[in-house]
C-alpha atoms as a PDB file:
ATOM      1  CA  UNK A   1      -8.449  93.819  94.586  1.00  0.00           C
ATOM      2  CA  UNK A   2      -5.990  90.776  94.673  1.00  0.00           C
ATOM      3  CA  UNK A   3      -6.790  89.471  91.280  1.00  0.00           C
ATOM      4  CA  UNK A   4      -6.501  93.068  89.748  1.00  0.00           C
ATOM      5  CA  UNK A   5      -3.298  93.088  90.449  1.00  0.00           C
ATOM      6  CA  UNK A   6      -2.252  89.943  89.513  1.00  0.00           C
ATOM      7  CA  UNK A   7      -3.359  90.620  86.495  1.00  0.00           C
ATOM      8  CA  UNK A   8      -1.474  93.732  86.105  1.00  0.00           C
ATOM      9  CA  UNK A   9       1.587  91.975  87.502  1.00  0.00           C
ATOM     10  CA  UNK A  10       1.207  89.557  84.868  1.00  0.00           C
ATOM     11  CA  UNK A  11       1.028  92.368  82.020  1.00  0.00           C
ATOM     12  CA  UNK A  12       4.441  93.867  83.342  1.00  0.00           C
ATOM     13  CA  UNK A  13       5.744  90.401  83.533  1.00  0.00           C
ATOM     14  CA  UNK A  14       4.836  90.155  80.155  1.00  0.00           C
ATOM     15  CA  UNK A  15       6.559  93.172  78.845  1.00  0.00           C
ATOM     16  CA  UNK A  16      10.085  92.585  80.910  1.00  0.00           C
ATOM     17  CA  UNK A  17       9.656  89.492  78.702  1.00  0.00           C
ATOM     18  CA  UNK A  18       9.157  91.258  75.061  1.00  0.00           C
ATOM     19  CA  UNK A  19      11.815  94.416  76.249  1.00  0.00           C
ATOM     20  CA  UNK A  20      14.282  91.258  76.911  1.00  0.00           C
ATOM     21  CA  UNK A  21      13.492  89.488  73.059  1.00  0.00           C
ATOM     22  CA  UNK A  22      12.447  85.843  74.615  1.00  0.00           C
ATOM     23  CA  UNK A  23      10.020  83.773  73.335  1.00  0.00           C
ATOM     24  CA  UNK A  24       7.652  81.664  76.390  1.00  0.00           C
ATOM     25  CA  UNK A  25      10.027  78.966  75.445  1.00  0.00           C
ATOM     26  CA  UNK A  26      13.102  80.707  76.269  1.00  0.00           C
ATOM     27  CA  UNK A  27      12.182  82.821  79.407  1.00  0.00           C
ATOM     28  CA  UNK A  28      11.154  79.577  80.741  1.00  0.00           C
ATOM     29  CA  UNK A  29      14.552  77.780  79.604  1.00  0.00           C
ATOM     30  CA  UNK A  30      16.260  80.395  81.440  1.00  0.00           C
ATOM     31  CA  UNK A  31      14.399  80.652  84.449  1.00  0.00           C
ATOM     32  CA  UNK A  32      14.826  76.933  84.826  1.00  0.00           C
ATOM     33  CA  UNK A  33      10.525  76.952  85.018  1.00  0.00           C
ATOM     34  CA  UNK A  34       7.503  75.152  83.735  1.00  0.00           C
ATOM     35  CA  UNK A  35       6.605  76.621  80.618  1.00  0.00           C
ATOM     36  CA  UNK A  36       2.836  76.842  81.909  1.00  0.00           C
ATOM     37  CA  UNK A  37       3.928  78.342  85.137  1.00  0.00           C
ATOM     38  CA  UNK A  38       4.985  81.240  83.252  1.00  0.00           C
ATOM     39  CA  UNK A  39       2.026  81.308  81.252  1.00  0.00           C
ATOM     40  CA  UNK A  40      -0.077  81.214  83.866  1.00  0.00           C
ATOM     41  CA  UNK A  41       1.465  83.910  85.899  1.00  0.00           C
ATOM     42  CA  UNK A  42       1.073  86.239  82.823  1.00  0.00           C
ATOM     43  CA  UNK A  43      -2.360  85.686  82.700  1.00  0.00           C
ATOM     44  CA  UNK A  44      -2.575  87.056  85.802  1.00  0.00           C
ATOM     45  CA  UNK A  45      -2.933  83.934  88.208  1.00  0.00           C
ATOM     46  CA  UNK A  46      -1.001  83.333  91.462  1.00  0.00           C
ATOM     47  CA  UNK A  47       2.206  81.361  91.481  1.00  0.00           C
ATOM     48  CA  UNK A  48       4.820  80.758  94.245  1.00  0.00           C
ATOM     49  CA  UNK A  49       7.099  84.049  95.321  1.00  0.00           C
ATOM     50  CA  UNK A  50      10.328  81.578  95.071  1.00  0.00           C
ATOM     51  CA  UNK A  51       9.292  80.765  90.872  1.00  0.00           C
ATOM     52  CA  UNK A  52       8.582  85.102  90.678  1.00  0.00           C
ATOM     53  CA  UNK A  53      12.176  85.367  92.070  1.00  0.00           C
ATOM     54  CA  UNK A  54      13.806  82.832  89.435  1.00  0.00           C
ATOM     55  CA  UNK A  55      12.190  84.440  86.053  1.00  0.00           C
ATOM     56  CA  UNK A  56      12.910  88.109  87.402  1.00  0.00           C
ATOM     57  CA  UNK A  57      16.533  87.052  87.745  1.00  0.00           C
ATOM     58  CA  UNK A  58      16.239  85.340  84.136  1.00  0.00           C
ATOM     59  CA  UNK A  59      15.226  88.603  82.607  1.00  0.00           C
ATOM     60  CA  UNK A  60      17.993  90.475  84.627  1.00  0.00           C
ATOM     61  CA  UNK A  61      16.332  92.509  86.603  1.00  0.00           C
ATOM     62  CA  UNK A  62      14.977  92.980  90.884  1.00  0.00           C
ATOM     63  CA  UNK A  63      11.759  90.880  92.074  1.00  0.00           C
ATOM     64  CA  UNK A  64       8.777  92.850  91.536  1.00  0.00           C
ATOM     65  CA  UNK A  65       6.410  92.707  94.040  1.00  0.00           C
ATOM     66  CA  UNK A  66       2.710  91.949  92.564  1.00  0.00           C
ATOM     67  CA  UNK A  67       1.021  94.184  95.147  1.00  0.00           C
ATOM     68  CA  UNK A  68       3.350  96.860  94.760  1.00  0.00           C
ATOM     69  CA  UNK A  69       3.016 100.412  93.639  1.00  0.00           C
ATOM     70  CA  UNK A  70       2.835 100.479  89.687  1.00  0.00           C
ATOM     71  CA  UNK A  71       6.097 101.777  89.047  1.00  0.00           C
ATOM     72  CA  UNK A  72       5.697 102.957  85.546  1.00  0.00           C
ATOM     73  CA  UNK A  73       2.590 104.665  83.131  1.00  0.00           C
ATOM     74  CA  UNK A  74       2.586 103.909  79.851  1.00  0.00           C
ATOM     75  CA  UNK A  75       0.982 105.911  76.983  1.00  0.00           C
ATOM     76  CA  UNK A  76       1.086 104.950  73.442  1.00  0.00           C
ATOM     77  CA  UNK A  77       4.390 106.919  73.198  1.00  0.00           C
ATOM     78  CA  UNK A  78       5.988 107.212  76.401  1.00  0.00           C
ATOM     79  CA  UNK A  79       6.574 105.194  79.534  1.00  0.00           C
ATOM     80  CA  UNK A  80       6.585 107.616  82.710  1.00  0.00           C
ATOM     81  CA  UNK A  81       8.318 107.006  86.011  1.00  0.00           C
ATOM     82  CA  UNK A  82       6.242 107.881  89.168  1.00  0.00           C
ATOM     83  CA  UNK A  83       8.236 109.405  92.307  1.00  0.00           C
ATOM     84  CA  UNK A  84       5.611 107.475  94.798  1.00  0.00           C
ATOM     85  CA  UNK A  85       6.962 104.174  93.609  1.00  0.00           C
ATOM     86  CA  UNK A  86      10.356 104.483  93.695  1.00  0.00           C
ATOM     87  CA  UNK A  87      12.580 102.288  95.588  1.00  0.00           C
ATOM     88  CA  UNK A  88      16.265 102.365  96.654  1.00  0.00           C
ATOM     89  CA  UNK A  89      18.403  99.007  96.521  1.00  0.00           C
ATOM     90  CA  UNK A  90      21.895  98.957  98.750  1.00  0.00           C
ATOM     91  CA  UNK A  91      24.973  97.507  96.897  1.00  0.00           C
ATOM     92  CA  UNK A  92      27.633  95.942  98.963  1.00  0.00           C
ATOM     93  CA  UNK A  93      30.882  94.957  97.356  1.00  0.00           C
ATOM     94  CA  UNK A  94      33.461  92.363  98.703  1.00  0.00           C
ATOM     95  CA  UNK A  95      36.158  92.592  95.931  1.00  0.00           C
ATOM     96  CA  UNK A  96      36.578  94.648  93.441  1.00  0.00           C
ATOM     97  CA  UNK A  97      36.882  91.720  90.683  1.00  0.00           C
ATOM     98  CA  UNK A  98      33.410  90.157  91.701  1.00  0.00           C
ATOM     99  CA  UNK A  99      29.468  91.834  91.348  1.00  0.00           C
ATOM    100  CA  UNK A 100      28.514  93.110  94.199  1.00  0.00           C
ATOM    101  CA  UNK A 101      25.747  91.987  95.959  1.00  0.00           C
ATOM    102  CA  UNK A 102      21.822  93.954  96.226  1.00  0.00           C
ATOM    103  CA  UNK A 103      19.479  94.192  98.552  1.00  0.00           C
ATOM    104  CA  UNK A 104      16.531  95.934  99.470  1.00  0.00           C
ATOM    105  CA  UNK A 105      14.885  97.046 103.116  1.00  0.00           C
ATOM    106  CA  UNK A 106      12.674  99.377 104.168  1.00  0.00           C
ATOM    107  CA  UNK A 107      15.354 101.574 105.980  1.00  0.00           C
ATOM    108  CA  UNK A 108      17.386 102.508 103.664  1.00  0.00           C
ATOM    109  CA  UNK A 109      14.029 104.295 101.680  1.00  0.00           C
ATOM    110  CA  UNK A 110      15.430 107.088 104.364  1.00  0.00           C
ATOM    111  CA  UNK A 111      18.156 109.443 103.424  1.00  0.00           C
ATOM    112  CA  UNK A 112      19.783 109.510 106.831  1.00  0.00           C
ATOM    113  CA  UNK A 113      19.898 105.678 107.443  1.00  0.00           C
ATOM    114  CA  UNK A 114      21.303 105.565 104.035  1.00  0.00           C
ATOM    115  CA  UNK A 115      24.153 108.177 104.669  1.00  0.00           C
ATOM    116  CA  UNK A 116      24.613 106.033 107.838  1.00  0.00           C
ATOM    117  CA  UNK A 117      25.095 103.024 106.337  1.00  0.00           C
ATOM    118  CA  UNK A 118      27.408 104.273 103.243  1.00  0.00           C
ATOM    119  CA  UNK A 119      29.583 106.233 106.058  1.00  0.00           C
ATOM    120  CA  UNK A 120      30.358 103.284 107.599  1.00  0.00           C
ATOM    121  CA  UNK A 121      30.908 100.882 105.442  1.00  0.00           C
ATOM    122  CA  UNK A 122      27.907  99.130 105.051  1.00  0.00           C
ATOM    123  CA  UNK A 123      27.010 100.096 101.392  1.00  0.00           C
ATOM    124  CA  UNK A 124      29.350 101.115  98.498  1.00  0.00           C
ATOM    125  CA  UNK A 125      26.912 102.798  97.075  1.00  0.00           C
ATOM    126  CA  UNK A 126      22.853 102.844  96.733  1.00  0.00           C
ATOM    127  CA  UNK A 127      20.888 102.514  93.434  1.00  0.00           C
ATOM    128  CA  UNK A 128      17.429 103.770  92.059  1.00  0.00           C
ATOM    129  CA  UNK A 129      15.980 102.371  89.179  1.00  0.00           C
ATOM    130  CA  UNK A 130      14.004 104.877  87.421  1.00  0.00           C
ATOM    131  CA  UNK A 131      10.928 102.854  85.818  1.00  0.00           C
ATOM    132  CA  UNK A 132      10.508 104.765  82.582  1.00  0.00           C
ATOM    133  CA  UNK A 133      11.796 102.418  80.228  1.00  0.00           C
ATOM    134  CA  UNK A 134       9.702 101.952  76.829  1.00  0.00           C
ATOM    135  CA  UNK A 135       8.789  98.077  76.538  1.00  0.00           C
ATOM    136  CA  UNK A 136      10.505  98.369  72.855  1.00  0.00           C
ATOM    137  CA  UNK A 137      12.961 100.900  73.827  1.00  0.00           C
ATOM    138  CA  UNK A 138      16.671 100.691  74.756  1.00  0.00           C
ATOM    139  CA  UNK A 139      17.403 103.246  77.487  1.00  0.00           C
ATOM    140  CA  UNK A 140      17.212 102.540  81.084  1.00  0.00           C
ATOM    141  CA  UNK A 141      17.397 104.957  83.811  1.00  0.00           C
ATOM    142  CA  UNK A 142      18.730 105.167  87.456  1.00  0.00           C
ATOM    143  CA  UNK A 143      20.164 107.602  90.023  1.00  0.00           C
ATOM    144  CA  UNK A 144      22.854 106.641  92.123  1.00  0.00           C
ATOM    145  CA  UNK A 145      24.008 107.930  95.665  1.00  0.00           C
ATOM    146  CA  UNK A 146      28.244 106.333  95.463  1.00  0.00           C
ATOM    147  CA  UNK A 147      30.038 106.004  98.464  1.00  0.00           C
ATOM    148  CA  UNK A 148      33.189 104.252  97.969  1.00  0.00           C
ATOM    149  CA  UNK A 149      34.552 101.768  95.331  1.00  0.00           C
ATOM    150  CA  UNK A 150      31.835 100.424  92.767  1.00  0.00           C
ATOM    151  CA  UNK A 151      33.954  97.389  91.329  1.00  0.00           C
ATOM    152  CA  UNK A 152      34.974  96.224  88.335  1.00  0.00           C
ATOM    153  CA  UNK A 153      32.055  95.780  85.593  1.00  0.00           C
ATOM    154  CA  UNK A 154      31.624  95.548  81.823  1.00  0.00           C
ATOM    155  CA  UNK A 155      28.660  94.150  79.738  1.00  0.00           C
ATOM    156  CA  UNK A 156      27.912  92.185  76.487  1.00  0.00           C
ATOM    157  CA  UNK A 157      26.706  95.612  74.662  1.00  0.00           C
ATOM    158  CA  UNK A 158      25.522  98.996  74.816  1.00  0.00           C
ATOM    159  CA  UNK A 159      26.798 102.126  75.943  1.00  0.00           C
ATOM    160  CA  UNK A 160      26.267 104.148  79.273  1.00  0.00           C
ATOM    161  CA  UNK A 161      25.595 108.000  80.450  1.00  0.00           C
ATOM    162  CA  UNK A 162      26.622 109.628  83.747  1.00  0.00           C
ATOM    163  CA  UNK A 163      25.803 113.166  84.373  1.00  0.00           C
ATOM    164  CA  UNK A 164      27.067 113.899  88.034  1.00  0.00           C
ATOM    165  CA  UNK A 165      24.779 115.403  90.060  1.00  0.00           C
ATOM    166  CA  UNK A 166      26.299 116.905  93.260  1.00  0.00           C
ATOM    167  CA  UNK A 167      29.977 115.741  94.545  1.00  0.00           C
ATOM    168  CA  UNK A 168      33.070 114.686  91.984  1.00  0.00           C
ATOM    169  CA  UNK A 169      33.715 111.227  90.442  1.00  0.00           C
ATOM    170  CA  UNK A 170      36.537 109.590  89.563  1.00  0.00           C
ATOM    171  CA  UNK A 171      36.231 107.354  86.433  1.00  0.00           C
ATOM    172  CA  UNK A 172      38.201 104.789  85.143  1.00  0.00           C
ATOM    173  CA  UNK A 173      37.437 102.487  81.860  1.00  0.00           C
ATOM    174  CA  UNK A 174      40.057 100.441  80.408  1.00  0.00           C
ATOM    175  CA  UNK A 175      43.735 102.022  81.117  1.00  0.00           C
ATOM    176  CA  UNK A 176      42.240 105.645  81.181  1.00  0.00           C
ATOM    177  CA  UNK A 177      41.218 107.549  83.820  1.00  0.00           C
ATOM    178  CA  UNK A 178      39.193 110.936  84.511  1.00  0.00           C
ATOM    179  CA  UNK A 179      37.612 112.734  86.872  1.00  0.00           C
ATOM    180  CA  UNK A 180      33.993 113.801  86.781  1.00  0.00           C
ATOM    181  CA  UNK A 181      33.031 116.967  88.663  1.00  0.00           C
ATOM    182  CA  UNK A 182      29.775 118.255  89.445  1.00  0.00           C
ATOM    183  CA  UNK A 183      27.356 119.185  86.023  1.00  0.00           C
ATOM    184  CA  UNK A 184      29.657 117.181  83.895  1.00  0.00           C
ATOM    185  CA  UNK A 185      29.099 113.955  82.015  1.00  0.00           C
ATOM    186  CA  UNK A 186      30.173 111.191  80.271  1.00  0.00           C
ATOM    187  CA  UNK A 187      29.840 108.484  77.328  1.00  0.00           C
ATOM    188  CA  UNK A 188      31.461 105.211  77.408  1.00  0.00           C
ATOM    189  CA  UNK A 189      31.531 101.651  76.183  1.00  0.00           C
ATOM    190  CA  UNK A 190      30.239  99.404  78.492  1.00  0.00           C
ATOM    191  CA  UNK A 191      31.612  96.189  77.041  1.00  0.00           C
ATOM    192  CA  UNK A 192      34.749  98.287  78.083  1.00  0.00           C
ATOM    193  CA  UNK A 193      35.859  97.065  81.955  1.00  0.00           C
ATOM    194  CA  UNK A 194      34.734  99.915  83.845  1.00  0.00           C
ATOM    195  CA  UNK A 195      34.190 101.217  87.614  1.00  0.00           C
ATOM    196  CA  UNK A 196      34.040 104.462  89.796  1.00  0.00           C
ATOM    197  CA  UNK A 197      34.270 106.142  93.043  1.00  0.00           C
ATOM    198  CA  UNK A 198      34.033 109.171  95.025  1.00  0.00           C
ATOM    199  CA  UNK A 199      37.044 111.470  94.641  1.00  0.00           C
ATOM    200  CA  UNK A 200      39.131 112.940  97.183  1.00  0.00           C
ATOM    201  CA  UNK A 201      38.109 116.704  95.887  1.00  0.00           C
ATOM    202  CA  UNK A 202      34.298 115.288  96.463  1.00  0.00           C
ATOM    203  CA  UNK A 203      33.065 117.750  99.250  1.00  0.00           C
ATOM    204  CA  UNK A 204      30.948 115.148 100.804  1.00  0.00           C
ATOM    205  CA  UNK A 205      29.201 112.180 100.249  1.00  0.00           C
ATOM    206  CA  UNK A 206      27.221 110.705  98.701  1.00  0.00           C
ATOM    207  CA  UNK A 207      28.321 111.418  95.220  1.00  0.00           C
ATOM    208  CA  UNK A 208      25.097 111.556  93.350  1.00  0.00           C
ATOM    209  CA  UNK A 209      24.529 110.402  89.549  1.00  0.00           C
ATOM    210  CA  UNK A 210      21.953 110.024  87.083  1.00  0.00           C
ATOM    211  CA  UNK A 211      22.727 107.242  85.289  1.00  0.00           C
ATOM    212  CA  UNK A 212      21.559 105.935  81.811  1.00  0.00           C
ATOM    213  CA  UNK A 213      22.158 102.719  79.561  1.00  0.00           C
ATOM    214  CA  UNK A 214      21.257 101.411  76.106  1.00  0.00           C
ATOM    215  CA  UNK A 215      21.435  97.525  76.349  1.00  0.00           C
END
């Protein structure tokens, strides 16, 4: 039912809130919302898509969808990721210097439109957030299908994990560089400026990676 899921929307809500450290005060500070709004949608009542869309971005991640698939079962001491709610995201990048931009359709949830669009330029690469974060933990999950250039990145804190899946990676992270071939990994420093791409020696695309954080 409608309010049934609210309600579970509004416990999720609630924990991308704690996993993030902000009090009601803050999340609403930062979402530039009413603090009651946000109160009110974690108690499981209905308030507008665009206000969703503002305190998703304030807690850094996509907008959820409140009649979604649950993406993620929690037990008492693990968090699991189910494969029927998984969703792929499409990054495009303009410049190297700049974030690149997301966005999500229904078409890309094929492999063949996505290998279309990466092969010609439409997407640098295409992301899927694996929901099995702990609401106290640090880790977060993802795969990663790479096409071309990801940009220029580096973060506040934490460190990151690649394990490359199929294809080669090249890998640069300050003023070193490496190369990354298939059933090898890495460790880095994310507050390090980092970025990668598909190497020449890759066989074919997409290069695929699991890829893991600690914030």
């Amino acid at each position: 039912m409608e309010s049934d899921a609210l309600v579970r929307y509004g416990q999720r809500m609630r924990i991308l809130r704690q996993r993030a450290g902000f009090s009601i005060r803050e999340a609403a500070n930062r979402a530039k919302v009413d603090k009651n709004t946000l109160m009110k949608l974690e108690r499981g009542e209905a308030v507008r898509g665009s206000i969703r869309k503002k305190i998703c971005r304030a807690y850094g991640i996509m907008e959820l969808d409140p009649f979604g698939p649950e993406e993620t079962v929690y037990g008492d001491h693990f968090a699991l990721h189910r494969r029927d709610s998984e969703r792929w995201f499409r990054t495009r990048l303009k410049e190297v210097e700049e974030p690149s931009s997301i966005s999500f359709s229904d078409g890309i949830q094929d492999a063949v439109e996505r290998k279309r669009q990466g092969t010609y330029g439409f997407a640098n690469q295409f992301i899927k957030r694996l929901s099995c974060d702990r609401p106290t933990g640090r880790l977060r999950a993802a795969l990663l299908e790479v096409f071309s250039d990801s940009g220029w990145a580096s973060q506040a804190s934490g460190e990151g994990f690649m394990y490359v899946i199929h294809g080669t990676l090249e890998f640069e992270i300050g003023k070193e560089r490496c190369q990354i071939e298939q059933g090898s990994a890495i460790t880095f420093d994310r507050t390090i400026r980092h970025r990668h791409f598909p190497s020449e020696d890759s066989p074919d695309l997409p290069v695929v990676i699991l890829y893991v954080q600690t914030d």
